[in-house]
PDB file of N, CA and C in Angstrom:
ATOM      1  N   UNK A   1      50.303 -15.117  55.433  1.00  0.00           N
ATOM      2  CA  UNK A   1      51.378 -15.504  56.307  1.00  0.00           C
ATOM      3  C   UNK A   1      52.246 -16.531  55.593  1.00  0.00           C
ATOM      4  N   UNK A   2      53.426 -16.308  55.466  1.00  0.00           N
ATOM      5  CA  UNK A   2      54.429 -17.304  54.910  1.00  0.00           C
ATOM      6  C   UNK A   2      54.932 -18.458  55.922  1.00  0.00           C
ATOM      7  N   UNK A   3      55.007 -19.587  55.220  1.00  0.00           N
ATOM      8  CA  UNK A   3      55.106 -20.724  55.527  1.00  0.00           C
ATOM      9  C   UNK A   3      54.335 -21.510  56.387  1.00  0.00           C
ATOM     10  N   UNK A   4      53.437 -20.837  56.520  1.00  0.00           N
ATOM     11  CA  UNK A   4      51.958 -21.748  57.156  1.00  0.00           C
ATOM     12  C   UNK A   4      51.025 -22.686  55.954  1.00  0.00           C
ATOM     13  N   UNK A   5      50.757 -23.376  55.813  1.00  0.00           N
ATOM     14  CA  UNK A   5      50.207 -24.410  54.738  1.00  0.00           C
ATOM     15  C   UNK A   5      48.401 -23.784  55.224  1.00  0.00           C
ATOM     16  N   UNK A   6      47.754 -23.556  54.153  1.00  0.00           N
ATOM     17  CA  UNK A   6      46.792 -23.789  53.982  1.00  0.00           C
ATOM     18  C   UNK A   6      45.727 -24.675  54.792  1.00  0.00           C
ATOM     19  N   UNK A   7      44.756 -24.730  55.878  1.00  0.00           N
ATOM     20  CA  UNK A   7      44.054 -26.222  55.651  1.00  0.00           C
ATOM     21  C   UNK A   7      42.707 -26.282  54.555  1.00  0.00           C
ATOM     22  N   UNK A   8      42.300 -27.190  54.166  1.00  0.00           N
ATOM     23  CA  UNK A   8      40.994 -27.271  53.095  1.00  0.00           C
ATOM     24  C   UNK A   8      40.076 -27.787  54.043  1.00  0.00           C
ATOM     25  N   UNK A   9      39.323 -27.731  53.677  1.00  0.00           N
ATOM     26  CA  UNK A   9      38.091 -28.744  54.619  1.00  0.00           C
ATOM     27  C   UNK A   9      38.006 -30.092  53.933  1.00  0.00           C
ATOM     28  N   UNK A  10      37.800 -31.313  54.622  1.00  0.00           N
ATOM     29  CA  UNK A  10      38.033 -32.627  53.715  1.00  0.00           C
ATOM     30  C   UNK A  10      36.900 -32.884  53.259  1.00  0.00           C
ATOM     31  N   UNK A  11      37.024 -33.572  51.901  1.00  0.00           N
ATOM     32  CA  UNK A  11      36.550 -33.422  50.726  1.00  0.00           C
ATOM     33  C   UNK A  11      35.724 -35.106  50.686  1.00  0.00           C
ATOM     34  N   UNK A  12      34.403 -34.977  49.931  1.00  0.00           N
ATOM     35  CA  UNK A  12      33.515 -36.306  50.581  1.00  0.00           C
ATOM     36  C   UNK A  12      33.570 -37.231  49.461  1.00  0.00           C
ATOM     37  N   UNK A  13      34.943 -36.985  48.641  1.00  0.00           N
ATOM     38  CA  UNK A  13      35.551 -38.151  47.920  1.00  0.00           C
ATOM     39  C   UNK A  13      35.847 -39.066  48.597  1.00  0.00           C
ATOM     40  N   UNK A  14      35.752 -40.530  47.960  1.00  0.00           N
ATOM     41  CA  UNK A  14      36.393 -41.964  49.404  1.00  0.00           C
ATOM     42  C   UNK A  14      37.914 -41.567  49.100  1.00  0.00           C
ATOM     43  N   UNK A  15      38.051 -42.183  50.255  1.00  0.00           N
ATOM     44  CA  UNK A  15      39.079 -42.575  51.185  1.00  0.00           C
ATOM     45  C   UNK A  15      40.008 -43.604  50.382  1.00  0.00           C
ATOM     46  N   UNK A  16      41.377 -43.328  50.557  1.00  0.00           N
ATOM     47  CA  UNK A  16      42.393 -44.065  50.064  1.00  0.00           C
ATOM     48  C   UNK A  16      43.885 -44.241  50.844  1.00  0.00           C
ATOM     49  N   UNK A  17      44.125 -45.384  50.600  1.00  0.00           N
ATOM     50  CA  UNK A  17      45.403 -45.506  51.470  1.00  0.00           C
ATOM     51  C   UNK A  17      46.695 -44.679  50.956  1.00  0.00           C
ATOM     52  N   UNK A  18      47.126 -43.739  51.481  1.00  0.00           N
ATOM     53  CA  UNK A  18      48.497 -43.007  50.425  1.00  0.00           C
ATOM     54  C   UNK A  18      49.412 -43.248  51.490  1.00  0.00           C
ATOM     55  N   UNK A  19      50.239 -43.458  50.858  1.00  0.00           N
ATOM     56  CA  UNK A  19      51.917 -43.300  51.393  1.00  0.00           C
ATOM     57  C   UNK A  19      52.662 -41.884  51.099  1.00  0.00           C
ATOM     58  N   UNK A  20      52.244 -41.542  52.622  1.00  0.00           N
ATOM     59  CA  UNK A  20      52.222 -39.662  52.723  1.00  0.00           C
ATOM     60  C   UNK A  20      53.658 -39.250  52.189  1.00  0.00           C
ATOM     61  N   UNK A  21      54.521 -40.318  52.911  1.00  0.00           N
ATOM     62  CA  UNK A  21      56.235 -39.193  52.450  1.00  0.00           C
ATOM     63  C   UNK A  21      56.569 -39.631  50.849  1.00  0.00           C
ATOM     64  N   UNK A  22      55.746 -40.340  50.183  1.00  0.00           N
ATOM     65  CA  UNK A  22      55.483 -40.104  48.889  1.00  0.00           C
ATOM     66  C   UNK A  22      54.929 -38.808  47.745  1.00  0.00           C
ATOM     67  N   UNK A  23      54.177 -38.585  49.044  1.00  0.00           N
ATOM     68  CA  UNK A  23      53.170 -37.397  48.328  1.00  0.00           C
ATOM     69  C   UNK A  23      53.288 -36.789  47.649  1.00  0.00           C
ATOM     70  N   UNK A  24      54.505 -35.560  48.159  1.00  0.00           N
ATOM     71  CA  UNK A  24      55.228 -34.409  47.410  1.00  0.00           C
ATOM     72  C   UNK A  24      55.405 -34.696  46.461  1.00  0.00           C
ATOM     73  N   UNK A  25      56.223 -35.825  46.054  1.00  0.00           N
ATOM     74  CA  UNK A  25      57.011 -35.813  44.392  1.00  0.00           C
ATOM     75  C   UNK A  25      55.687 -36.273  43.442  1.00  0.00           C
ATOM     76  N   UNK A  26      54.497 -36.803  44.364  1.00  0.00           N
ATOM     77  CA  UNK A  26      53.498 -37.354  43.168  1.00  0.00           C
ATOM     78  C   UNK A  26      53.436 -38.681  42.876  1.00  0.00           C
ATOM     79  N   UNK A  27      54.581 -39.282  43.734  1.00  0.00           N
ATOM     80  CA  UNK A  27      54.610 -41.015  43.714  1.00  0.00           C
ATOM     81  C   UNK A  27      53.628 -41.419  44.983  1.00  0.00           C
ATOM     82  N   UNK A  28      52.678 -40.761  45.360  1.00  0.00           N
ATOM     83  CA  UNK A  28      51.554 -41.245  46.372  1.00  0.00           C
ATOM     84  C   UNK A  28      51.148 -42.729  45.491  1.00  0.00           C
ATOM     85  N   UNK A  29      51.245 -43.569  46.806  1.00  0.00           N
ATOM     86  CA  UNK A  29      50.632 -45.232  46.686  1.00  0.00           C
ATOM     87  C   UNK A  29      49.330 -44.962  46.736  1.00  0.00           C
ATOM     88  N   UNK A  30      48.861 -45.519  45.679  1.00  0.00           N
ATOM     89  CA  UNK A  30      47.403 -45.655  45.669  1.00  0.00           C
ATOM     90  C   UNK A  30      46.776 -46.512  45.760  1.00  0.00           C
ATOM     91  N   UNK A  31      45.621 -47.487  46.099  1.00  0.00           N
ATOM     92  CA  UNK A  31      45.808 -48.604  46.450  1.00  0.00           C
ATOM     93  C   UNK A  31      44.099 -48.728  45.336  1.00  0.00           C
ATOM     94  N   UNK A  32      43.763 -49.749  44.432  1.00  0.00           N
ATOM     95  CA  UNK A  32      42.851 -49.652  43.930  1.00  0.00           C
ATOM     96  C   UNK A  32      42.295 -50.982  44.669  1.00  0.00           C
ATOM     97  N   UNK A  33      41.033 -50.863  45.165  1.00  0.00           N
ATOM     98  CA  UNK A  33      40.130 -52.144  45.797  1.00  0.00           C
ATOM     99  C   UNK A  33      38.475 -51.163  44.894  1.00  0.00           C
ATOM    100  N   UNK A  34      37.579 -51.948  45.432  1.00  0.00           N
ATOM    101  CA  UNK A  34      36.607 -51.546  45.411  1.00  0.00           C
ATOM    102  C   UNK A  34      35.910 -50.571  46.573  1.00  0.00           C
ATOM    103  N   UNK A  35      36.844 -50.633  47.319  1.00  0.00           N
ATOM    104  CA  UNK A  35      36.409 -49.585  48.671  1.00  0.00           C
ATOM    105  C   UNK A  35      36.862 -48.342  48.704  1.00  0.00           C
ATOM    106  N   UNK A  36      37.703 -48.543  47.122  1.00  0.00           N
ATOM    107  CA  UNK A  36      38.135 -46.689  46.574  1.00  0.00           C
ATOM    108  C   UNK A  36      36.525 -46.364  46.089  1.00  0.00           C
ATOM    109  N   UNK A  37      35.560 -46.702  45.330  1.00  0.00           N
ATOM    110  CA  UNK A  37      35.061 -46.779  45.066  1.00  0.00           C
ATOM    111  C   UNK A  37      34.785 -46.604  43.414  1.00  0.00           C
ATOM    112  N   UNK A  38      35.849 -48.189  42.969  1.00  0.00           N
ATOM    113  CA  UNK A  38      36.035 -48.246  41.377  1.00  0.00           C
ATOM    114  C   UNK A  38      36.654 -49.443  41.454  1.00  0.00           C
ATOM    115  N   UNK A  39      36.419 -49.706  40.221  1.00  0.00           N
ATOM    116  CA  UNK A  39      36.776 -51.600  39.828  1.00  0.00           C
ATOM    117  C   UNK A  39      37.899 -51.139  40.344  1.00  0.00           C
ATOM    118  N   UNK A  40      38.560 -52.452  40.594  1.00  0.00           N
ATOM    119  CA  UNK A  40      39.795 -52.954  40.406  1.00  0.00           C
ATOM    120  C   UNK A  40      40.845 -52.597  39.310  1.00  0.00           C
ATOM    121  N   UNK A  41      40.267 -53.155  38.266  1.00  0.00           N
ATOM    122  CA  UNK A  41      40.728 -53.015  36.724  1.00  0.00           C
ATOM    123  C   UNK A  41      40.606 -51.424  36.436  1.00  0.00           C
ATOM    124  N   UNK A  42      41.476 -50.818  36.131  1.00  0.00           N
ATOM    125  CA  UNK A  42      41.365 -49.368  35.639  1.00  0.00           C
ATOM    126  C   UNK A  42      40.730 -49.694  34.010  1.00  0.00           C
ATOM    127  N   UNK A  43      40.673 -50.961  33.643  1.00  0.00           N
ATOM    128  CA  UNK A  43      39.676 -50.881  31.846  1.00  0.00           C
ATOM    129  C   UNK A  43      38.728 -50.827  32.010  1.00  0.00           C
ATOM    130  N   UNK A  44      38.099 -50.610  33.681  1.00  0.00           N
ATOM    131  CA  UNK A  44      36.637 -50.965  33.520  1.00  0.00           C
ATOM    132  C   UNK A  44      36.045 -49.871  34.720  1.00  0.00           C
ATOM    133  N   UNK A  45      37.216 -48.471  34.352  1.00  0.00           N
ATOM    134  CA  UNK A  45      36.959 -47.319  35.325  1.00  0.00           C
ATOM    135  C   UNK A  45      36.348 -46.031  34.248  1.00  0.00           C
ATOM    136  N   UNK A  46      35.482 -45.648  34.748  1.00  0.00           N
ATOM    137  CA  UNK A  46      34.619 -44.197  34.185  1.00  0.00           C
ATOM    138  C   UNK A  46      35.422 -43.230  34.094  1.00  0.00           C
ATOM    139  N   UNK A  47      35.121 -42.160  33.454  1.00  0.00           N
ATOM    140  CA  UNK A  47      35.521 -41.088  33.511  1.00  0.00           C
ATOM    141  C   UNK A  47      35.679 -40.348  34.490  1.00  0.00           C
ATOM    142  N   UNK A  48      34.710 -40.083  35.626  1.00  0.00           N
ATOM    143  CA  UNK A  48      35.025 -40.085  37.252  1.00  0.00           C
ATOM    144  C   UNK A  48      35.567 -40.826  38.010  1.00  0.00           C
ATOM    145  N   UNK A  49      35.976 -41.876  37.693  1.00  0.00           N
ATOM    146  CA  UNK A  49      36.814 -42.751  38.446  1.00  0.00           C
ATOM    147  C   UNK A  49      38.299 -42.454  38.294  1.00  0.00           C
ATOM    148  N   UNK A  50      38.681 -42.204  36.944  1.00  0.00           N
ATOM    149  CA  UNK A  50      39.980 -41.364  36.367  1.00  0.00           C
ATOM    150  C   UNK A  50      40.293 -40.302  37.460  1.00  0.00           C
ATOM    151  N   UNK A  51      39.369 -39.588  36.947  1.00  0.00           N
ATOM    152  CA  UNK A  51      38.983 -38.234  37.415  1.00  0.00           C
ATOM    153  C   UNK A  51      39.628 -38.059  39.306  1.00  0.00           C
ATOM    154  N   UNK A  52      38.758 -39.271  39.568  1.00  0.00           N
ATOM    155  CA  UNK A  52      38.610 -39.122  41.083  1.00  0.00           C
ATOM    156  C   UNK A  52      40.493 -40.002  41.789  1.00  0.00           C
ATOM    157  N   UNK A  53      40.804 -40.731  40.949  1.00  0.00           N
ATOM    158  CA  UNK A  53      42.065 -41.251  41.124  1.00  0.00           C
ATOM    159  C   UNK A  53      42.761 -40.470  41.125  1.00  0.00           C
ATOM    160  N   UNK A  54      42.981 -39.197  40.795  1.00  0.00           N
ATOM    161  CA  UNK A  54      44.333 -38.561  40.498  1.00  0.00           C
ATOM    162  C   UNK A  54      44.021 -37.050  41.386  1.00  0.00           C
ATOM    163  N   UNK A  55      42.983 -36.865  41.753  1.00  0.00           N
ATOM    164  CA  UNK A  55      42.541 -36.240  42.653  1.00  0.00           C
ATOM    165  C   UNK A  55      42.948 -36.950  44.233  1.00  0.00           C
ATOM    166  N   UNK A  56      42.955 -38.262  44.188  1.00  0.00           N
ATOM    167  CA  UNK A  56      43.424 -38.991  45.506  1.00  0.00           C
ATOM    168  C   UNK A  56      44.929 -38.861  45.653  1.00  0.00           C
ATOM    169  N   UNK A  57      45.597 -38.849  44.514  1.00  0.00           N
ATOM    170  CA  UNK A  57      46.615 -39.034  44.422  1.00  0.00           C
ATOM    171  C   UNK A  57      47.598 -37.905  44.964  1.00  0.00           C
ATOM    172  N   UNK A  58      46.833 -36.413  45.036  1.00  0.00           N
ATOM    173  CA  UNK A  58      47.233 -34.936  44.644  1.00  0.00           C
ATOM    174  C   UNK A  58      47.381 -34.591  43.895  1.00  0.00           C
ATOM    175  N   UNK A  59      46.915 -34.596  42.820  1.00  0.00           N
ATOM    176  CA  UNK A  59      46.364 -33.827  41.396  1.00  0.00           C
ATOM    177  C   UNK A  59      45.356 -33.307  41.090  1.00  0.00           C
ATOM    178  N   UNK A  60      44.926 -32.543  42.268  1.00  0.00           N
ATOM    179  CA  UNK A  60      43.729 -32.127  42.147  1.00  0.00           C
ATOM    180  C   UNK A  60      43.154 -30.885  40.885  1.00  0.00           C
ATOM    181  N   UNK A  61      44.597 -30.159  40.791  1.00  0.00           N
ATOM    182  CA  UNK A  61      44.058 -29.291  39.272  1.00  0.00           C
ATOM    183  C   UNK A  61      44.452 -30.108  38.116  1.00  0.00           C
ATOM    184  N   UNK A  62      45.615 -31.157  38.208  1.00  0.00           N
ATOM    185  CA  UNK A  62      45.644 -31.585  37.098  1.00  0.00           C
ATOM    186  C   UNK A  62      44.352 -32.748  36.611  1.00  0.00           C
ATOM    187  N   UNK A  63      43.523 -33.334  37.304  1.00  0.00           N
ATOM    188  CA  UNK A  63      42.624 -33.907  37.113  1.00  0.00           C
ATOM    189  C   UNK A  63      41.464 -33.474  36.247  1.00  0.00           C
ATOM    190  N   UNK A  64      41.406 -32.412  36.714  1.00  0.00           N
ATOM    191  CA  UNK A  64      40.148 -31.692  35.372  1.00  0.00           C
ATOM    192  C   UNK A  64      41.046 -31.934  34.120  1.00  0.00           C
ATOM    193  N   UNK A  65      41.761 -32.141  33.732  1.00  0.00           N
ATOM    194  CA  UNK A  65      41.943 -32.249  32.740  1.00  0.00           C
ATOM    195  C   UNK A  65      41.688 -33.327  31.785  1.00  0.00           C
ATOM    196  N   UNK A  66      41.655 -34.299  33.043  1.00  0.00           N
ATOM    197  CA  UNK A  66      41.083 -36.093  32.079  1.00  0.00           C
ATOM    198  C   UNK A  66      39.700 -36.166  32.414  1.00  0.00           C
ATOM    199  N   UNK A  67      38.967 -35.223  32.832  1.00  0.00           N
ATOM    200  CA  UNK A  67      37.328 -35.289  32.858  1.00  0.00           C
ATOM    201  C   UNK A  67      37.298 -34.150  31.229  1.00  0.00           C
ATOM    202  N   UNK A  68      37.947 -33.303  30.908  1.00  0.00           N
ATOM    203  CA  UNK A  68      37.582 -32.176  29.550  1.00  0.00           C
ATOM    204  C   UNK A  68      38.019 -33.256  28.542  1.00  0.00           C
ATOM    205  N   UNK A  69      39.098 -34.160  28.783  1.00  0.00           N
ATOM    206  CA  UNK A  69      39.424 -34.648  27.839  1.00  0.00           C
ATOM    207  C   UNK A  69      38.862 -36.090  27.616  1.00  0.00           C
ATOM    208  N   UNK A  70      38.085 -36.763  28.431  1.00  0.00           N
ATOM    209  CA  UNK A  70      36.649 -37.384  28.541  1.00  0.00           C
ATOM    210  C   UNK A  70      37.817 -39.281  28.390  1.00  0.00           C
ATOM    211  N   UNK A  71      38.501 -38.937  29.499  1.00  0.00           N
ATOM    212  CA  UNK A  71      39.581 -39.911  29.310  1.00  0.00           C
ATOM    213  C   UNK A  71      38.763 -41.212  30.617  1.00  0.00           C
ATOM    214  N   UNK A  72      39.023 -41.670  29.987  1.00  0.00           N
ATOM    215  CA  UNK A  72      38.135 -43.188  30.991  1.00  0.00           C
ATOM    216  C   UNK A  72      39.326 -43.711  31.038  1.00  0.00           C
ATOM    217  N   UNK A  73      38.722 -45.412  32.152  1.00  0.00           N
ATOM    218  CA  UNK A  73      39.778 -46.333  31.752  1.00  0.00           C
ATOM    219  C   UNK A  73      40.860 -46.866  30.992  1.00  0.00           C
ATOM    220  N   UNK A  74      39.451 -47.477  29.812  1.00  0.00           N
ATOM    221  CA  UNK A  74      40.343 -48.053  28.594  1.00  0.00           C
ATOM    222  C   UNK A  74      41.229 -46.975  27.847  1.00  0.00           C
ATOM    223  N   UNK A  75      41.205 -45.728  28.005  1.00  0.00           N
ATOM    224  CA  UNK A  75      41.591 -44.404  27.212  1.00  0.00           C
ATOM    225  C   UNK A  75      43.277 -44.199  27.835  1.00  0.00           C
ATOM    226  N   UNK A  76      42.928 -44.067  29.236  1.00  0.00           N
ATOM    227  CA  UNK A  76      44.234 -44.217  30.303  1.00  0.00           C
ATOM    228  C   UNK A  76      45.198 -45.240  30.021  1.00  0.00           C
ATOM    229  N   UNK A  77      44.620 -46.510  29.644  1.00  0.00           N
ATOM    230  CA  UNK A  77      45.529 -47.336  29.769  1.00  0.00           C
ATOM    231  C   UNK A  77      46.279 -47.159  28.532  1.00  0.00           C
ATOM    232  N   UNK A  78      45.432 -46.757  27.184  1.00  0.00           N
ATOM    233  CA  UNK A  78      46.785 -46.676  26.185  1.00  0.00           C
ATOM    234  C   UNK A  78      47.730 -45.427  26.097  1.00  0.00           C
ATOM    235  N   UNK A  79      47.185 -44.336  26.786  1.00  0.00           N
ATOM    236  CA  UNK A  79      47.878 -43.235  26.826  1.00  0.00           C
ATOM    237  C   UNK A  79      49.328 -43.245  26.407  1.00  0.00           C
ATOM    238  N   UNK A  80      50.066 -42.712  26.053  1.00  0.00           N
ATOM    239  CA  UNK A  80      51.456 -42.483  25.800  1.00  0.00           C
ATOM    240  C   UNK A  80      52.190 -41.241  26.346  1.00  0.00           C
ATOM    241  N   UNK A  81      53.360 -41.741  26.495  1.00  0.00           N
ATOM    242  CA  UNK A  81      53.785 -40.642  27.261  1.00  0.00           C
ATOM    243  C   UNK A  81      53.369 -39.171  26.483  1.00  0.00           C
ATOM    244  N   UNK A  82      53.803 -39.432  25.268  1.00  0.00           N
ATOM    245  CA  UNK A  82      53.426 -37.755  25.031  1.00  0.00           C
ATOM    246  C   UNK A  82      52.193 -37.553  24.716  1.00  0.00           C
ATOM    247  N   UNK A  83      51.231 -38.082  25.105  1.00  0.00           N
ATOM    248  CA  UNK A  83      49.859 -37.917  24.868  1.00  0.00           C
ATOM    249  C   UNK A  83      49.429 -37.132  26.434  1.00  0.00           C
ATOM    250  N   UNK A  84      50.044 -37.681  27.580  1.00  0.00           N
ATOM    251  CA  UNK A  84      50.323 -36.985  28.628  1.00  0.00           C
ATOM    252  C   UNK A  84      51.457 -35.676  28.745  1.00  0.00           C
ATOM    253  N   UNK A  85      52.338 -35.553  27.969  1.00  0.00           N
ATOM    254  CA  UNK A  85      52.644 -34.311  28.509  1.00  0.00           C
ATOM    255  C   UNK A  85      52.246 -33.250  27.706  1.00  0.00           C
ATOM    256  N   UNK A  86      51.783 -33.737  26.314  1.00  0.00           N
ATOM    257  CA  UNK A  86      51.405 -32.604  25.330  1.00  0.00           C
ATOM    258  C   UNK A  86      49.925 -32.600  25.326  1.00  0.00           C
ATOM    259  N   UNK A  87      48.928 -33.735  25.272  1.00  0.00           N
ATOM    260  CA  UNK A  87      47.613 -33.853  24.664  1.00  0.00           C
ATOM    261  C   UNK A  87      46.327 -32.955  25.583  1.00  0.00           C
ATOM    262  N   UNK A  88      47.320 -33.500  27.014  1.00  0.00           N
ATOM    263  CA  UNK A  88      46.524 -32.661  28.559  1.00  0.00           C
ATOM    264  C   UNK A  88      46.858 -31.354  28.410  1.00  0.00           C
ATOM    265  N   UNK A  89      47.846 -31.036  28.171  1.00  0.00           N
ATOM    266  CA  UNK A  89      48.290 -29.511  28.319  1.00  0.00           C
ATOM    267  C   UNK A  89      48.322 -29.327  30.097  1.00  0.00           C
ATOM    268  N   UNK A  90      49.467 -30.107  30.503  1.00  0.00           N
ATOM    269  CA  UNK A  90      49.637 -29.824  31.588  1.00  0.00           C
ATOM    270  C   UNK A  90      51.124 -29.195  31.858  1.00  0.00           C
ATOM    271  N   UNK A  91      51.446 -28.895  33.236  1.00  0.00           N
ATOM    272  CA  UNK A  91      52.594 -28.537  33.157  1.00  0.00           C
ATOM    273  C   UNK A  91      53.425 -29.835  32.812  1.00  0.00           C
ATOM    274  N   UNK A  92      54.635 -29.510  32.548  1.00  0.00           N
ATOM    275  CA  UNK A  92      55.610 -30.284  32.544  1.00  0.00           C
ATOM    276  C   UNK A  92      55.882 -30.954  33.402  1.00  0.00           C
ATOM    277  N   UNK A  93      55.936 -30.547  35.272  1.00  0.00           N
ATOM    278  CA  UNK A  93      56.338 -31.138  36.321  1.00  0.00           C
ATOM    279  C   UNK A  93      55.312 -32.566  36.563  1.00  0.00           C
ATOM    280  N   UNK A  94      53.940 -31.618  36.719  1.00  0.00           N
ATOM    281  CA  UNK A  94      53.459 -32.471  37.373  1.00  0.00           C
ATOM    282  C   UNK A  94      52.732 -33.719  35.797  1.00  0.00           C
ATOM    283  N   UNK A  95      52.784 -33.014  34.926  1.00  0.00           N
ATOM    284  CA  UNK A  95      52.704 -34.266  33.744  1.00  0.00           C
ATOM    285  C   UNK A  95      53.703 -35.167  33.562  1.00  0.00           C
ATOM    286  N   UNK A  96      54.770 -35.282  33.809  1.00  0.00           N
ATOM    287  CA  UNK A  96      55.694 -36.193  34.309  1.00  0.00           C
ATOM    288  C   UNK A  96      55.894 -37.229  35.365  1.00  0.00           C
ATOM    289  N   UNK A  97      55.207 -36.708  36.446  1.00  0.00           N
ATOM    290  CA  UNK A  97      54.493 -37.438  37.366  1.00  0.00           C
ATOM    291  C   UNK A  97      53.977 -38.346  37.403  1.00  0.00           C
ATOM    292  N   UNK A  98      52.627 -37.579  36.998  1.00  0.00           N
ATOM    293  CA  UNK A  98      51.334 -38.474  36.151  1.00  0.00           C
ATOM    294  C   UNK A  98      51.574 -39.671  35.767  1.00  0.00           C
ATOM    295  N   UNK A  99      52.512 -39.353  34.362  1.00  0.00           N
ATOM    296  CA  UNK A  99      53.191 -40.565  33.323  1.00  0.00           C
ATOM    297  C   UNK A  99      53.929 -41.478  34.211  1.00  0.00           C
ATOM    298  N   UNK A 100      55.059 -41.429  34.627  1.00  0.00           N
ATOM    299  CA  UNK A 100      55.833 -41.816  35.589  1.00  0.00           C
ATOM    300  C   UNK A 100      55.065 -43.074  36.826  1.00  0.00           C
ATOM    301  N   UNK A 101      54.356 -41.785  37.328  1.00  0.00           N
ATOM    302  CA  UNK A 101      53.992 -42.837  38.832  1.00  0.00           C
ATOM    303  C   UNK A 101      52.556 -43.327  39.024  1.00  0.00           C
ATOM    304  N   UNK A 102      52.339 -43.163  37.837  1.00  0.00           N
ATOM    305  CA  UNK A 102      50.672 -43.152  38.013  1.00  0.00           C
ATOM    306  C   UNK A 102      50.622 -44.210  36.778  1.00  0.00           C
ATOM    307  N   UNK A 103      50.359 -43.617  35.422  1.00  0.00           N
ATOM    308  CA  UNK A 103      49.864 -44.204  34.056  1.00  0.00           C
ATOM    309  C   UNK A 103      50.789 -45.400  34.010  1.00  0.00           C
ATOM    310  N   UNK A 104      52.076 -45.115  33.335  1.00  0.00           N
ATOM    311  CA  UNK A 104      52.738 -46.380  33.576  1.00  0.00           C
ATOM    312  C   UNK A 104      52.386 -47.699  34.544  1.00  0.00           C
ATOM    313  N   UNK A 105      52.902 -47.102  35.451  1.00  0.00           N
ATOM    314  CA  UNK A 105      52.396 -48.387  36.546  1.00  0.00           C
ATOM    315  C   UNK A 105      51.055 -49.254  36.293  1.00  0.00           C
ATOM    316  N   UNK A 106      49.825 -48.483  35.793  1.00  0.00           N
ATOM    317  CA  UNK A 106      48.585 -48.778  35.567  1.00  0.00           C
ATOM    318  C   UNK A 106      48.585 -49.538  34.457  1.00  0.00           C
ATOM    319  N   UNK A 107      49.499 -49.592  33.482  1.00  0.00           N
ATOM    320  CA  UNK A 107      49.510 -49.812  32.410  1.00  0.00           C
ATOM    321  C   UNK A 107      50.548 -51.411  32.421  1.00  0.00           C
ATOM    322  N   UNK A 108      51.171 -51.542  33.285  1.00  0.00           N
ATOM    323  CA  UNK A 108      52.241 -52.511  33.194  1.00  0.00           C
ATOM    324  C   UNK A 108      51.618 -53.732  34.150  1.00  0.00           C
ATOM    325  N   UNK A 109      50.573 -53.044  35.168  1.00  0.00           N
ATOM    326  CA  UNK A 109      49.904 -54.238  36.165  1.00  0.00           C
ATOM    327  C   UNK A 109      48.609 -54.253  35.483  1.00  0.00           C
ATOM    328  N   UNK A 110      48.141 -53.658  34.215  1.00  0.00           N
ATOM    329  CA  UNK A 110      46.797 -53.904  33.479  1.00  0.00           C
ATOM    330  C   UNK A 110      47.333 -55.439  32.676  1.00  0.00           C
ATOM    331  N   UNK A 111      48.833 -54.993  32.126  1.00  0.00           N
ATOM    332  CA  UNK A 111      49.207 -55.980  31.183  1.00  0.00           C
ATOM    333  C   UNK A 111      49.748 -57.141  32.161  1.00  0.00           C
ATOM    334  N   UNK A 112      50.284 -57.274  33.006  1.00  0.00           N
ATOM    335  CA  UNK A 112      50.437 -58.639  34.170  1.00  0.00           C
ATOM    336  C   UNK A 112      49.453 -59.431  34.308  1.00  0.00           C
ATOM    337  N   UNK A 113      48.413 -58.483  34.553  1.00  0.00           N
ATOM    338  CA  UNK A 113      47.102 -59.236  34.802  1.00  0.00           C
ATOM    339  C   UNK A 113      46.165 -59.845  33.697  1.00  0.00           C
ATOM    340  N   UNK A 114      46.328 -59.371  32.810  1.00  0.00           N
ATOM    341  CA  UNK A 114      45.519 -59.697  31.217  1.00  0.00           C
ATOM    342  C   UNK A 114      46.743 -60.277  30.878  1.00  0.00           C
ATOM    343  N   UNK A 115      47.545 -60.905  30.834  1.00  0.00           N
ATOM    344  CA  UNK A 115      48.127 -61.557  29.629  1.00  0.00           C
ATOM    345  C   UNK A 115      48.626 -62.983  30.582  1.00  0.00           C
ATOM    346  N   UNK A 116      48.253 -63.599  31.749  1.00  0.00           N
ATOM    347  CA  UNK A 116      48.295 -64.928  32.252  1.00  0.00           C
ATOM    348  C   UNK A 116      47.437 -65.803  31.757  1.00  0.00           C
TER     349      UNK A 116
END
C-alpha cells in the first residue's frame, strides 16, 4: 500500500531524547548522558556504543558500517570528512549527514571540553 509508513516493533536499545522534526534530514538531537547507556565522552565509547548512537539517531543501515569498520570512540573522533564519505562506503546522502550532524559536532564539543 502506498503511502502508509511501515510500523517496526520497538527495539530494546535505550532510549534517547530526539528532536523528531529533526529526524528526516538526520540532524536528530541526541542527547549523550549516561542514561543513553555510554560515557559521556564519545573517547571513552566502544564500538557498540558508536554503533548504537547512530542507530538512535536513524541510521540504522548506515550503522553497521562503524561496527565492520571496528570504529570506536577515539576512532570517531578523528574521522575526517572523507574518511566518512569514502572509507564507510556509504551513500552519499546519508554520509553527509553523518559528517555534518553527527561527527563534527562530536568532534568540536570533544575539543571544548578537553582543551579548558
Amino acid at each position: 500500500m502506498r503511502g502508509v509508513a511501515e510500523v517496526k516493533e520497538p527495539c530494546s536499545l535505550p532510549m534517547l531524547s530526539v528532536d523528531m522534526e529533526n529526524k528526516e534530514n538526520g540532524s536528530a538531537g541526541v542527547k549523550n548522558s549516561m542514561e543513553n547507556g555510554r560515557p559521556p565522552d564519545p573517547a571513552d565509547w566502544a564500538v557498540m556504543d558508536v554503533v548504537n548512537y547512530f542507530r538512535m539517531a536513524g541510521f540504522e543501515e548506515q550503522a553497521s558500517a562503524f561496527q565492520e569498520q571496528e570504529i570506536d570512540g577515539k576512532s570517531l573522533l578523528l574521522m575526517t570528512r572523507n574518511d566518512v564519505l569514502t572509507g564507510l562506503q556509504l551513500k552519499l546522502g546519508p554520509a553527509l549527514k553523518i559528517y555534518e550532524y553527527h561527527v563534527k559536532p562530536l568532534q568540536t564539543k570533544h575539543l571544548k571540553h578537553n582543551s579548558s
